[in-house]
PDB file of N, CA and C in Angstrom:
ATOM      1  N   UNK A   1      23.003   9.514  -2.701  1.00  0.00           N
ATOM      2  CA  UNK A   1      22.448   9.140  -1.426  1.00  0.00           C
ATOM      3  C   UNK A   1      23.398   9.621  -0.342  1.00  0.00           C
ATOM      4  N   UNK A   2      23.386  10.158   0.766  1.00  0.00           N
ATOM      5  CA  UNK A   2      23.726  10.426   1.704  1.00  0.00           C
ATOM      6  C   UNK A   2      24.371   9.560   2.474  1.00  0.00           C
ATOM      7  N   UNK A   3      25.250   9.829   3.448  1.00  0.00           N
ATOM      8  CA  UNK A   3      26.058   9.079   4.348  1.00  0.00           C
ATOM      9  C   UNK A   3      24.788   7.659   5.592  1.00  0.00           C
ATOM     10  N   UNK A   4      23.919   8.817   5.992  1.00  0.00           N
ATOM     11  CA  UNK A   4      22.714   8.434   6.791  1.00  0.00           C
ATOM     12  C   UNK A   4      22.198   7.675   5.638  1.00  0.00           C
ATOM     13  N   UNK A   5      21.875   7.324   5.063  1.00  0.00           N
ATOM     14  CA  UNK A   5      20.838   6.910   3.923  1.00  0.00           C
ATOM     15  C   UNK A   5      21.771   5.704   3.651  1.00  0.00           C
ATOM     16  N   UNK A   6      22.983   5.276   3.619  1.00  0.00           N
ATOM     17  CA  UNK A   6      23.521   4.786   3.142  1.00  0.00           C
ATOM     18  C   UNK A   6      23.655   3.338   4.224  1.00  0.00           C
ATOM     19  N   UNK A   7      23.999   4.485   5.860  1.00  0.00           N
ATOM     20  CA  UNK A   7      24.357   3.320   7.032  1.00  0.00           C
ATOM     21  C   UNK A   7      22.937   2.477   7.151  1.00  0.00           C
ATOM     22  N   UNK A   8      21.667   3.878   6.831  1.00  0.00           N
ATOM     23  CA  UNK A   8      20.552   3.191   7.185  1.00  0.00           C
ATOM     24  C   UNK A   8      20.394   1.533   6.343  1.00  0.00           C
ATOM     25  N   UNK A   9      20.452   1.694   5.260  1.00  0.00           N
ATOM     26  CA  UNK A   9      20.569   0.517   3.506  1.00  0.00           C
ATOM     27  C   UNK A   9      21.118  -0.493   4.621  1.00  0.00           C
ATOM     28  N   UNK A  10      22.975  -0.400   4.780  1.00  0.00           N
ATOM     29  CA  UNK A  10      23.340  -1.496   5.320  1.00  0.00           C
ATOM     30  C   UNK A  10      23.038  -2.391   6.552  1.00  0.00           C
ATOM     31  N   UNK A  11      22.418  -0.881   7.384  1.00  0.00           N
ATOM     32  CA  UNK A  11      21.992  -1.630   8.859  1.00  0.00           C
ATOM     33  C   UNK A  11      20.991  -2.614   8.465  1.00  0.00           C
ATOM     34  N   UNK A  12      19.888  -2.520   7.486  1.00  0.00           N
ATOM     35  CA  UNK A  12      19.013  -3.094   7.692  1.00  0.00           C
ATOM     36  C   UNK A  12      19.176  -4.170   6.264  1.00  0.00           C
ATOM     37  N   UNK A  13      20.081  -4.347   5.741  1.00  0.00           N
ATOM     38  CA  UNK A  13      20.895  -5.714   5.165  1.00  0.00           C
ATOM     39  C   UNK A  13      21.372  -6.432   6.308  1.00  0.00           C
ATOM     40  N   UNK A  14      22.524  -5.784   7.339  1.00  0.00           N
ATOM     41  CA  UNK A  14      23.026  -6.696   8.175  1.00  0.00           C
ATOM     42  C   UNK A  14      21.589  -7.281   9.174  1.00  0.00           C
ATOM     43  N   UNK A  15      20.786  -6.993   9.116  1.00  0.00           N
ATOM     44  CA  UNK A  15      19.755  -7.379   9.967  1.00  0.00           C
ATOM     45  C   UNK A  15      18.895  -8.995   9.249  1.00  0.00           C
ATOM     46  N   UNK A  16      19.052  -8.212   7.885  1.00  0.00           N
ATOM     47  CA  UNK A  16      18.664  -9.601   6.738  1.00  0.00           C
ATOM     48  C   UNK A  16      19.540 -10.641   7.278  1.00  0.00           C
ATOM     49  N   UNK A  17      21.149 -10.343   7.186  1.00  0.00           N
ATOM     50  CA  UNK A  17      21.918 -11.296   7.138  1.00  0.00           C
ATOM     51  C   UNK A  17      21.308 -11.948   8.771  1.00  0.00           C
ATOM     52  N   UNK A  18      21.097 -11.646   9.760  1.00  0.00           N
ATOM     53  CA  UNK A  18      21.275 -12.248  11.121  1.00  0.00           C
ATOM     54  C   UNK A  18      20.358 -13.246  10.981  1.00  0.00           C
ATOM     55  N   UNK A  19      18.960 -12.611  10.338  1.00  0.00           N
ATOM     56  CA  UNK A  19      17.790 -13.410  10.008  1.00  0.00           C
ATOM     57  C   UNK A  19      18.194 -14.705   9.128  1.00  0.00           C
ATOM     58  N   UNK A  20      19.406 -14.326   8.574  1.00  0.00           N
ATOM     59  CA  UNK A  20      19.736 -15.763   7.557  1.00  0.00           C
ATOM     60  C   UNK A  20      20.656 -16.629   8.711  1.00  0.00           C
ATOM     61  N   UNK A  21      21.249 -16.536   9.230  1.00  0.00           N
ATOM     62  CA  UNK A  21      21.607 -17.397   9.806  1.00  0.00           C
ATOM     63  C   UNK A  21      21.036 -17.565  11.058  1.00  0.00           C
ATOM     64  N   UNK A  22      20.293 -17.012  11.516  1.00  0.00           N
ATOM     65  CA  UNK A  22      19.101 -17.849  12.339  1.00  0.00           C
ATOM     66  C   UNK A  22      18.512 -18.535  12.099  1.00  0.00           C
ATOM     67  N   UNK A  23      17.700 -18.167  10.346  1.00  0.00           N
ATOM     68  CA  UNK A  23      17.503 -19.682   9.725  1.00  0.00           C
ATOM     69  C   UNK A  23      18.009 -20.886   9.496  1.00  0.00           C
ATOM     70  N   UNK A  24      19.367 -20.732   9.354  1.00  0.00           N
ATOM     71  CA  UNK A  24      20.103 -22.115   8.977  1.00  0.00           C
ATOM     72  C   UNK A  24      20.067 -22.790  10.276  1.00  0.00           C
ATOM     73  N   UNK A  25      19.908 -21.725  11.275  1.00  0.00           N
ATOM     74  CA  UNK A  25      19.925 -22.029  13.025  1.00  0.00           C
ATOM     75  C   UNK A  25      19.128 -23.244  13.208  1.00  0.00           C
ATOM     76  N   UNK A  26      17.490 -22.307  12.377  1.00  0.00           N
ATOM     77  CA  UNK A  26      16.415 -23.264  12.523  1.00  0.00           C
ATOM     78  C   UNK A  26      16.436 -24.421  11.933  1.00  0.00           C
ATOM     79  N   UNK A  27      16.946 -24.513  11.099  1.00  0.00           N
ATOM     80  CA  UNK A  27      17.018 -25.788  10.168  1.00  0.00           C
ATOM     81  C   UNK A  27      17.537 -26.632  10.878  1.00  0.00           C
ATOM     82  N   UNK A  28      18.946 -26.170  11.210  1.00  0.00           N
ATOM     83  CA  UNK A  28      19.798 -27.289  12.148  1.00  0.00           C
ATOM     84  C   UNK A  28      19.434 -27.766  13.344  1.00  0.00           C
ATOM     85  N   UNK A  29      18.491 -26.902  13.899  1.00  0.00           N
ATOM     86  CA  UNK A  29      18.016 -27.453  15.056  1.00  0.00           C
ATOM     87  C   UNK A  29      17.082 -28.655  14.459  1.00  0.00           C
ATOM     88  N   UNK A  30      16.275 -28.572  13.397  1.00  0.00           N
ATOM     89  CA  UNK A  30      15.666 -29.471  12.994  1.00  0.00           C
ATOM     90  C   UNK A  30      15.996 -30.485  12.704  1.00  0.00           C
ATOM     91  N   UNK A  31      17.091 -30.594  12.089  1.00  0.00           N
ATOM     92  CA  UNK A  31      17.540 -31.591  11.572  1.00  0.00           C
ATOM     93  C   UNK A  31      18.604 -32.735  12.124  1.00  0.00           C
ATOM     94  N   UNK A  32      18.676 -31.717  13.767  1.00  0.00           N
ATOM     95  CA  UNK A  32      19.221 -32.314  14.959  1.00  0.00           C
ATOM     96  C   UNK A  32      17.963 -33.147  15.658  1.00  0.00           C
ATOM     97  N   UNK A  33      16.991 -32.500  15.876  1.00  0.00           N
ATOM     98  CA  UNK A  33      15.755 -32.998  16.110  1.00  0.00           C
ATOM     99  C   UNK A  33      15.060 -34.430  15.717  1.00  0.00           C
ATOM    100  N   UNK A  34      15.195 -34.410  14.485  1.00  0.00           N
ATOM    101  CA  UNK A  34      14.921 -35.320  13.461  1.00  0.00           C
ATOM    102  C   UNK A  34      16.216 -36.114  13.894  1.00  0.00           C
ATOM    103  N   UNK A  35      17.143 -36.197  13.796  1.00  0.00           N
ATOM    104  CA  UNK A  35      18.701 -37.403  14.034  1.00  0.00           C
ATOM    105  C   UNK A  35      18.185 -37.744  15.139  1.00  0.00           C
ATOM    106  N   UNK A  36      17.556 -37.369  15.969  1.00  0.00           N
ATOM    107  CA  UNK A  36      17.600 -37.533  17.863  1.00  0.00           C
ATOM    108  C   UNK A  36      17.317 -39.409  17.964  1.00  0.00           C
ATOM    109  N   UNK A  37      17.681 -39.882  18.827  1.00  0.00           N
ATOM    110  CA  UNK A  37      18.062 -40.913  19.104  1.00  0.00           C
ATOM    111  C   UNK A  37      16.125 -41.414  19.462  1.00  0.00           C
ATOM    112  N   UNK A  38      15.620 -40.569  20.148  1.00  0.00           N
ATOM    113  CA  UNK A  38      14.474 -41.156  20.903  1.00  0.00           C
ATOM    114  C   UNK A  38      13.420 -40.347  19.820  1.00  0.00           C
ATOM    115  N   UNK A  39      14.191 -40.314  18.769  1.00  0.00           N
ATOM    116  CA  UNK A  39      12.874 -39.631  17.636  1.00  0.00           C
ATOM    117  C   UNK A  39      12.645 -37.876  18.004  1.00  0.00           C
ATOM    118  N   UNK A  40      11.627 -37.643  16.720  1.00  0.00           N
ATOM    119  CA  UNK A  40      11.960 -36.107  16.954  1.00  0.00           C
ATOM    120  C   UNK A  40      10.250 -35.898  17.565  1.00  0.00           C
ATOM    121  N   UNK A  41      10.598 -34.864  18.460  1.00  0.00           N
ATOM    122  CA  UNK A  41       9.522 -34.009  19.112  1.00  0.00           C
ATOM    123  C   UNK A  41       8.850 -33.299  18.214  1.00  0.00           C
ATOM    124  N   UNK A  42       7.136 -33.694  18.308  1.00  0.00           N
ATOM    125  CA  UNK A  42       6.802 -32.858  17.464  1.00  0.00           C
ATOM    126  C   UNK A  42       6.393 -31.507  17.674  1.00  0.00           C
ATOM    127  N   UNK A  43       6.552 -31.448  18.440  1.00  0.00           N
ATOM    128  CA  UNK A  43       6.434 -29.358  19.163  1.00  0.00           C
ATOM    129  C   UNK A  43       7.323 -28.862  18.482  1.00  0.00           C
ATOM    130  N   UNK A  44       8.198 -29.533  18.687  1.00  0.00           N
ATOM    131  CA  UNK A  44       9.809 -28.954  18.582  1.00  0.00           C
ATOM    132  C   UNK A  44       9.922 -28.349  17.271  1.00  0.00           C
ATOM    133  N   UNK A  45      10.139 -29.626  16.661  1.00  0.00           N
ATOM    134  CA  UNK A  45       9.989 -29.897  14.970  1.00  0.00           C
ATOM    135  C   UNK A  45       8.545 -28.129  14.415  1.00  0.00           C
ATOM    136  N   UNK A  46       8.021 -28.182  14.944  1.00  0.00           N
ATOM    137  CA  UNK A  46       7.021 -27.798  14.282  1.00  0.00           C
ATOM    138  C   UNK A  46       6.859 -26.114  14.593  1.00  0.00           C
ATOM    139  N   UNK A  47       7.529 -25.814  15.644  1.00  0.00           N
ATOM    140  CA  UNK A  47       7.542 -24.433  16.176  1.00  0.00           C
ATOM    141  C   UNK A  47       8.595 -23.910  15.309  1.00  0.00           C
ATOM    142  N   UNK A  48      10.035 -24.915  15.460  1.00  0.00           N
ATOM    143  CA  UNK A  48      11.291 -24.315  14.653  1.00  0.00           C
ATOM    144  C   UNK A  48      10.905 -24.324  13.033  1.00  0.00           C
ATOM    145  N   UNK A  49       9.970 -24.699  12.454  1.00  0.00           N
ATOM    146  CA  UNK A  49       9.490 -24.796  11.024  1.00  0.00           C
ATOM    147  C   UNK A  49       8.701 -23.953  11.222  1.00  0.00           C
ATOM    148  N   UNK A  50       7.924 -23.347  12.056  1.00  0.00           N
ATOM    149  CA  UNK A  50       6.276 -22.029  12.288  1.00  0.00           C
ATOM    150  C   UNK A  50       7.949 -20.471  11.997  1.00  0.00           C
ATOM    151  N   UNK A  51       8.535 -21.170  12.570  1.00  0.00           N
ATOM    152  CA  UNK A  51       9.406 -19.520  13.062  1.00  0.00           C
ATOM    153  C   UNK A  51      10.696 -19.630  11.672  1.00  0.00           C
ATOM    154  N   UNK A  52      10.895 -20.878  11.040  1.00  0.00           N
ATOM    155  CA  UNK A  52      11.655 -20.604   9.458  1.00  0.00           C
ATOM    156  C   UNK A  52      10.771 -20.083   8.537  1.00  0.00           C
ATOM    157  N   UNK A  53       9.642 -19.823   8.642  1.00  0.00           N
ATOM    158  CA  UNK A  53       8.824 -19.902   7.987  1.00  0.00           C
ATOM    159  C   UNK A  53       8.489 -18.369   7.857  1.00  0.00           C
ATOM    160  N   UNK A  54       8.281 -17.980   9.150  1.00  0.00           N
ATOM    161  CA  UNK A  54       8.050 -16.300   9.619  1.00  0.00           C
ATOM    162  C   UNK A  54       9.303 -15.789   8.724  1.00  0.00           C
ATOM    163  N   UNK A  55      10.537 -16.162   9.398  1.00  0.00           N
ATOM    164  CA  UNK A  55      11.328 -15.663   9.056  1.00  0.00           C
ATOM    165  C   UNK A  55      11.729 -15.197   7.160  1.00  0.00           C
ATOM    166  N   UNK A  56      11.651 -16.469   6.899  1.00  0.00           N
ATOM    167  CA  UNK A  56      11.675 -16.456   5.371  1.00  0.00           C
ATOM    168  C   UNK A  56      10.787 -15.173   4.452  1.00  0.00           C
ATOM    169  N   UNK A  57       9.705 -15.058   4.990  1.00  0.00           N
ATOM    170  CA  UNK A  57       8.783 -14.279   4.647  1.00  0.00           C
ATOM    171  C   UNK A  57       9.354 -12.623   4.843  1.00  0.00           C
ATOM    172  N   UNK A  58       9.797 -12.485   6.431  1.00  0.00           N
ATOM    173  CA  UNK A  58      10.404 -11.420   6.653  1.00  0.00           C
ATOM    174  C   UNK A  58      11.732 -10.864   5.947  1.00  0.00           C
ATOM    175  N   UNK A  59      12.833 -12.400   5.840  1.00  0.00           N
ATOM    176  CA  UNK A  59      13.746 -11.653   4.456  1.00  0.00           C
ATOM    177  C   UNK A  59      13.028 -11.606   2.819  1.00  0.00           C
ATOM    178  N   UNK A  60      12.400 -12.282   2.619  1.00  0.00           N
ATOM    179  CA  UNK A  60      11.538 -11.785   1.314  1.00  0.00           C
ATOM    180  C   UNK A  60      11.089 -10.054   1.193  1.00  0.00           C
ATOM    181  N   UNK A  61      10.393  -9.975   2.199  1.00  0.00           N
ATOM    182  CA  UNK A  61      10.145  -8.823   2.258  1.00  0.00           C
ATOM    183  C   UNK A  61      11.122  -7.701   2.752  1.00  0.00           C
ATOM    184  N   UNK A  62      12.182  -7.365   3.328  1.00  0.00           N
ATOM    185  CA  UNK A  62      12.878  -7.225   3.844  1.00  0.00           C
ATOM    186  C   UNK A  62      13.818  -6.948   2.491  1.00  0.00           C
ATOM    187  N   UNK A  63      14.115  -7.930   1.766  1.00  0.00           N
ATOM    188  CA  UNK A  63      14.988  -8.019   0.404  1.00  0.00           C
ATOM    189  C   UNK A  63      14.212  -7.251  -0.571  1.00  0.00           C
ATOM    190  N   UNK A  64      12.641  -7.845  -0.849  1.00  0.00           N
ATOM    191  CA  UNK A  64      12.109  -6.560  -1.628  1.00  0.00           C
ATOM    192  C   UNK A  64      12.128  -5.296  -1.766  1.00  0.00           C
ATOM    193  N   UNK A  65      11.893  -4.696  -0.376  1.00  0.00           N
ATOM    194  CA  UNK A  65      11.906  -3.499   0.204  1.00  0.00           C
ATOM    195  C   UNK A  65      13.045  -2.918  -0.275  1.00  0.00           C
ATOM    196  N   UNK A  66      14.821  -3.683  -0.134  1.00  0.00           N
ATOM    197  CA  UNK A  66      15.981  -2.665  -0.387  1.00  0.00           C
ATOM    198  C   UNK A  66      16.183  -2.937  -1.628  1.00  0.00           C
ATOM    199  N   UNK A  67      15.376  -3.797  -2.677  1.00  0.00           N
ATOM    200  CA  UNK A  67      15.783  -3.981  -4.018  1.00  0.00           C
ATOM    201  C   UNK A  67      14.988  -2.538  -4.518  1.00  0.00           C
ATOM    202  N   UNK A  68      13.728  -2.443  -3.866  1.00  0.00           N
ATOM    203  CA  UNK A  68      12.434  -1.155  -4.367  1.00  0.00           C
ATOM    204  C   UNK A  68      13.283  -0.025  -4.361  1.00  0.00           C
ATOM    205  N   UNK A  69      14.243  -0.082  -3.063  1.00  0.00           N
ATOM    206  CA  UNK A  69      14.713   1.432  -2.431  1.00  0.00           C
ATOM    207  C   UNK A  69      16.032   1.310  -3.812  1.00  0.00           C
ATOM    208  N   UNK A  70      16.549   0.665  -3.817  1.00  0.00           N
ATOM    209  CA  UNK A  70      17.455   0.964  -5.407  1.00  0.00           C
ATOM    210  C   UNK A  70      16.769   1.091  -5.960  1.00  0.00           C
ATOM    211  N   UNK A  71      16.458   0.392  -6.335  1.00  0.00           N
ATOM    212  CA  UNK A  71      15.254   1.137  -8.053  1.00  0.00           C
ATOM    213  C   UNK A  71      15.368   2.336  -8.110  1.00  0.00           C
ATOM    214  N   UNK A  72      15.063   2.758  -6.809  1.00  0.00           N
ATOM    215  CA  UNK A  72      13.965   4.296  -6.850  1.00  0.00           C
ATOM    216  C   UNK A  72      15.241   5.186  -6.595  1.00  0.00           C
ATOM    217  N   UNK A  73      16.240   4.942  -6.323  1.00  0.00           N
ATOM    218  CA  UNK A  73      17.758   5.852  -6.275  1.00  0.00           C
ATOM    219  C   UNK A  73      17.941   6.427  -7.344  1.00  0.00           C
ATOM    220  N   UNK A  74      18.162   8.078  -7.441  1.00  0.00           N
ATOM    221  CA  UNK A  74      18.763   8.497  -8.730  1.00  0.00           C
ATOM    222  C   UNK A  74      19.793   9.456  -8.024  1.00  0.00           C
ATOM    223  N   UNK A  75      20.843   9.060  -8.634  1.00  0.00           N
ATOM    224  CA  UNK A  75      22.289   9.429  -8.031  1.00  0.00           C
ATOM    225  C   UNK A  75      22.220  11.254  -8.393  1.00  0.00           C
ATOM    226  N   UNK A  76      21.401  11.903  -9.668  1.00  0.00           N
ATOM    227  CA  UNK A  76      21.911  12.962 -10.179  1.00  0.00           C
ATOM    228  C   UNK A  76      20.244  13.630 -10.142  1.00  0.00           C
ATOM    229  N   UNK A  77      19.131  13.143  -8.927  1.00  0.00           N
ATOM    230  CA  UNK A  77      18.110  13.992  -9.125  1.00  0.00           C
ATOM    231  C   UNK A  77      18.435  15.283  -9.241  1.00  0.00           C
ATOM    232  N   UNK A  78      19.223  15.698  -8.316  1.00  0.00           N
ATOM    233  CA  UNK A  78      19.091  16.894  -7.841  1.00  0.00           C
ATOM    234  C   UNK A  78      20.055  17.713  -8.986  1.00  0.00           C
ATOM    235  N   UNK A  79      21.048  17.040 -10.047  1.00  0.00           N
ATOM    236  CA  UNK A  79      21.182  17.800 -11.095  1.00  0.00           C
ATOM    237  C   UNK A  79      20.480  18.335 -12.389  1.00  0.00           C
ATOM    238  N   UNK A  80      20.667  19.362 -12.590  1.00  0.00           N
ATOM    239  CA  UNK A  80      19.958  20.304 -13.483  1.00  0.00           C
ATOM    240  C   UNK A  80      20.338  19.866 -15.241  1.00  0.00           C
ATOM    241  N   UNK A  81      21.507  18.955 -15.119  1.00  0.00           N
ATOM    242  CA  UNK A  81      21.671  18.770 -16.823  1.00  0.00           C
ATOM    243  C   UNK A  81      20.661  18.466 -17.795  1.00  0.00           C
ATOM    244  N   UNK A  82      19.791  17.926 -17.528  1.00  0.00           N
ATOM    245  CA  UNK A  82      18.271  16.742 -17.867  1.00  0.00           C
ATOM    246  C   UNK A  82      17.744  18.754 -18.783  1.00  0.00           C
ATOM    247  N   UNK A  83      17.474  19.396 -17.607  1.00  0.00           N
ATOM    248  CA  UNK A  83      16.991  20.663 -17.943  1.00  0.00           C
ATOM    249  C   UNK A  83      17.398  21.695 -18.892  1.00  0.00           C
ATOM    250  N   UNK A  84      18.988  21.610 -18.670  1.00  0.00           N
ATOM    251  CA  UNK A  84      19.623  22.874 -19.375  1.00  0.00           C
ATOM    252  C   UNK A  84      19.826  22.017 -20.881  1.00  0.00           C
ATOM    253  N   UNK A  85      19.966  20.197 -20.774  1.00  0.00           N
ATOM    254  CA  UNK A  85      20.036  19.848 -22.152  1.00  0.00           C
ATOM    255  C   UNK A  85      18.504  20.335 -22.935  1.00  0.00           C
ATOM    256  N   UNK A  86      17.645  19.840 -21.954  1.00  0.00           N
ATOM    257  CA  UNK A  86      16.107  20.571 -22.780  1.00  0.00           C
ATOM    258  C   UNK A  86      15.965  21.877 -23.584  1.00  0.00           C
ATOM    259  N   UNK A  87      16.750  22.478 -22.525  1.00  0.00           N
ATOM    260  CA  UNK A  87      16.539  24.222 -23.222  1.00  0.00           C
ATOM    261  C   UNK A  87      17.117  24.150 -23.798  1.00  0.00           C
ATOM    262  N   UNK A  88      18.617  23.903 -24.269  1.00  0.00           N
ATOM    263  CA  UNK A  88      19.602  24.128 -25.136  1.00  0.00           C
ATOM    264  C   UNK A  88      18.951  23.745 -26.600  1.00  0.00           C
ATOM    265  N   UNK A  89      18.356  22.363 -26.521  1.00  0.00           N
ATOM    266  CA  UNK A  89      17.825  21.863 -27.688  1.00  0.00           C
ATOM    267  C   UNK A  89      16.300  22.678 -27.889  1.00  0.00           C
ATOM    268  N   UNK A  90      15.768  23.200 -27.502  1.00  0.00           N
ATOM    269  CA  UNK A  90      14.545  23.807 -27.429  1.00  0.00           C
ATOM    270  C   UNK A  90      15.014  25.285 -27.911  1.00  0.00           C
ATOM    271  N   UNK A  91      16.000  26.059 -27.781  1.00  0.00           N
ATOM    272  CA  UNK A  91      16.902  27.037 -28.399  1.00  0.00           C
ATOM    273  C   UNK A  91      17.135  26.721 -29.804  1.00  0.00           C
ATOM    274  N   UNK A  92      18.044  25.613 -29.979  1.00  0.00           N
ATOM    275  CA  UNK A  92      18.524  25.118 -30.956  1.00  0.00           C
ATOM    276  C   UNK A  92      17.130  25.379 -32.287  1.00  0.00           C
ATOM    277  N   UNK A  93      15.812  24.800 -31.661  1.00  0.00           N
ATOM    278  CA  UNK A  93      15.004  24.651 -32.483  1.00  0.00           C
ATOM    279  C   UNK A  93      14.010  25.641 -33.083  1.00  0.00           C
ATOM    280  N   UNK A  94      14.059  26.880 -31.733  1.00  0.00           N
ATOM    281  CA  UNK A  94      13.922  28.067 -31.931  1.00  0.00           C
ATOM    282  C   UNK A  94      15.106  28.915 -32.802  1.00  0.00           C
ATOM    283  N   UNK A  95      15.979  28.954 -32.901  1.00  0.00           N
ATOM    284  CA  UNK A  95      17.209  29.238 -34.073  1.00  0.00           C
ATOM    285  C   UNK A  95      16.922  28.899 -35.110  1.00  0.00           C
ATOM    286  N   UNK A  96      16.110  27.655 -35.686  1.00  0.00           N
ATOM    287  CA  UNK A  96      16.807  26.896 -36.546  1.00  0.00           C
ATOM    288  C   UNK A  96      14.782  27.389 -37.628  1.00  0.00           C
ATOM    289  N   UNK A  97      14.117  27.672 -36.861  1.00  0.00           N
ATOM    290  CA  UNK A  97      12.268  27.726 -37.561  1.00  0.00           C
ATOM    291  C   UNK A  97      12.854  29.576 -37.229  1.00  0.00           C
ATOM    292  N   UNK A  98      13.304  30.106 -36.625  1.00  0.00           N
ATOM    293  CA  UNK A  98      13.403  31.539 -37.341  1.00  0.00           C
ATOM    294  C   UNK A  98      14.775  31.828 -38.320  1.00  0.00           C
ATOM    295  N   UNK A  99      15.377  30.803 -38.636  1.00  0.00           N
ATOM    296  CA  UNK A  99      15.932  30.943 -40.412  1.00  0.00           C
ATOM    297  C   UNK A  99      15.127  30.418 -41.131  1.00  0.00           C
ATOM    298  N   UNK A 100      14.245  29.693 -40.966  1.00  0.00           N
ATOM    299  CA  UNK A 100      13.504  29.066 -41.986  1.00  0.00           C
ATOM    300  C   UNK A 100      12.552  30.267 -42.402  1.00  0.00           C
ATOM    301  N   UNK A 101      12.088  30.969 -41.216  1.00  0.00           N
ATOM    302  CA  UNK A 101      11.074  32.097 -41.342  1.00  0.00           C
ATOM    303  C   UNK A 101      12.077  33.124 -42.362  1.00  0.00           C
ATOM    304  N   UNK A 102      12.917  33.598 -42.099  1.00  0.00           N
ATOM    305  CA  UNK A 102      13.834  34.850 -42.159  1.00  0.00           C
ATOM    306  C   UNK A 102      14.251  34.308 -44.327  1.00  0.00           C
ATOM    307  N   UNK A 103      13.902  32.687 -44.400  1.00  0.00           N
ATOM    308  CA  UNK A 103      14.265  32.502 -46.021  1.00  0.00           C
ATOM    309  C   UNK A 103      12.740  32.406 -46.381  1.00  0.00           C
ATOM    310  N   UNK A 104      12.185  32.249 -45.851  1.00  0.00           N
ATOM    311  CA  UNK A 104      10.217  32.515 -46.794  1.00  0.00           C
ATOM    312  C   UNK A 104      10.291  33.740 -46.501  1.00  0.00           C
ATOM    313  N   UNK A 105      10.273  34.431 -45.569  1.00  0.00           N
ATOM    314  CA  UNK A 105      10.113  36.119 -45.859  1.00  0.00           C
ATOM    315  C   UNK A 105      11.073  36.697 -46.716  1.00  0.00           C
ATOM    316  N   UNK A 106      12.464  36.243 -46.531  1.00  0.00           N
ATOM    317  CA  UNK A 106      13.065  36.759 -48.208  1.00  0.00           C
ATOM    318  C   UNK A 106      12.606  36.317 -49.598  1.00  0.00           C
ATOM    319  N   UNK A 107      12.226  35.203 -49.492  1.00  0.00           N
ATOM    320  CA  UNK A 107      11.413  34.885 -50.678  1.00  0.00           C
ATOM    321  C   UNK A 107      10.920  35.476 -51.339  1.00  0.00           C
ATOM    322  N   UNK A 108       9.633  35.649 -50.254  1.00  0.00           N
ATOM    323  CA  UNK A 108       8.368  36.499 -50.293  1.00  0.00           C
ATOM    324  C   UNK A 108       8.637  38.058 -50.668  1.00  0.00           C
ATOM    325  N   UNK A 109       9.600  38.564 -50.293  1.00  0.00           N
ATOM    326  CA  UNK A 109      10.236  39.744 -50.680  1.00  0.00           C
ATOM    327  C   UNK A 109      10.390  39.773 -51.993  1.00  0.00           C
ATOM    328  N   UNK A 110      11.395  38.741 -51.967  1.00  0.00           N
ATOM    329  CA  UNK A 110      12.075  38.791 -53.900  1.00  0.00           C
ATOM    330  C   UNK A 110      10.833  38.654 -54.541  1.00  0.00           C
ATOM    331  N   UNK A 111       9.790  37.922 -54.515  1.00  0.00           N
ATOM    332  CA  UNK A 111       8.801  37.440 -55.081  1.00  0.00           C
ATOM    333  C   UNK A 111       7.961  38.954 -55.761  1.00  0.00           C
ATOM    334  N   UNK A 112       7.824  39.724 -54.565  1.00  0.00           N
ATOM    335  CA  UNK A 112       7.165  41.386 -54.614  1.00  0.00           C
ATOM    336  C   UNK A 112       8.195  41.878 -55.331  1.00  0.00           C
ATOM    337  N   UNK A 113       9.080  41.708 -55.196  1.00  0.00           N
ATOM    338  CA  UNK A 113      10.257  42.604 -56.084  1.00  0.00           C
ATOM    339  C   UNK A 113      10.240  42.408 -57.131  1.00  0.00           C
ATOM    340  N   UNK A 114       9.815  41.168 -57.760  1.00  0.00           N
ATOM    341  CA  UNK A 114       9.945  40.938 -59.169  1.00  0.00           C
ATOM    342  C   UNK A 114       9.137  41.067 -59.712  1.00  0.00           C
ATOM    343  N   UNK A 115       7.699  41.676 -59.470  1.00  0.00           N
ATOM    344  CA  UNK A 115       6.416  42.093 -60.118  1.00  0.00           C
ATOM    345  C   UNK A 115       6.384  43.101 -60.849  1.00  0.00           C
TER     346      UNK A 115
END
């Protein structure tokens, strides 16, 4: 992966992270809300739970998204070994069925020879 590819990954982790502690934000506001002396507001209460709620969803998805983008990382696409091991063994096997050929046609030789 590339340098760009790489800042891009973290920028948009550190963006996860802000979203996480905005949540705990929300919580605490809630749960300040809820302690409140004259009882808790229910706007209050209920907007800061509408927007933990958004949020949560957005690092879910957000977390999916850079778990997908690993997955799908292959450090050595762009190397050729995968290929040249193919041929090598695809050689190998071409070598190995023209001795097999090269001892039935001597066979087959001796075989005429001995008539």
């Amino acid at each position: 992966m590339d340098s760009q590819g790489q800042t891009t990954s973290l920028q948009r982790l550190q963006n996860v992270e802000k979203r996480i502690v905005k949540v705990l934000e929300l919580a605490g506001g809630v749960m300040d809300e809820l302690a409140s002396p004259l009882g808790p507001r229910k706007d209050v209460v209920q907007n800061h739970c509408l927007e933990f709620m958004q949020l949560i969803k957005d690092i879910q998805v957000a977390l999916r998204d850079e778990i997908k983008s690993a997955c799908e990382y292959r450090p050595f696409e762009k190397c050729d070994y995968g290929s040249r091991i193919a041929n090598e063994i695809c050689y190998k096997k071409v070598e190995l069925i023209m001795s097999q050929l090269d001892a039935m046609k001597q066979t087959i030789d001796d075989y005429h020879a001995a008539e």
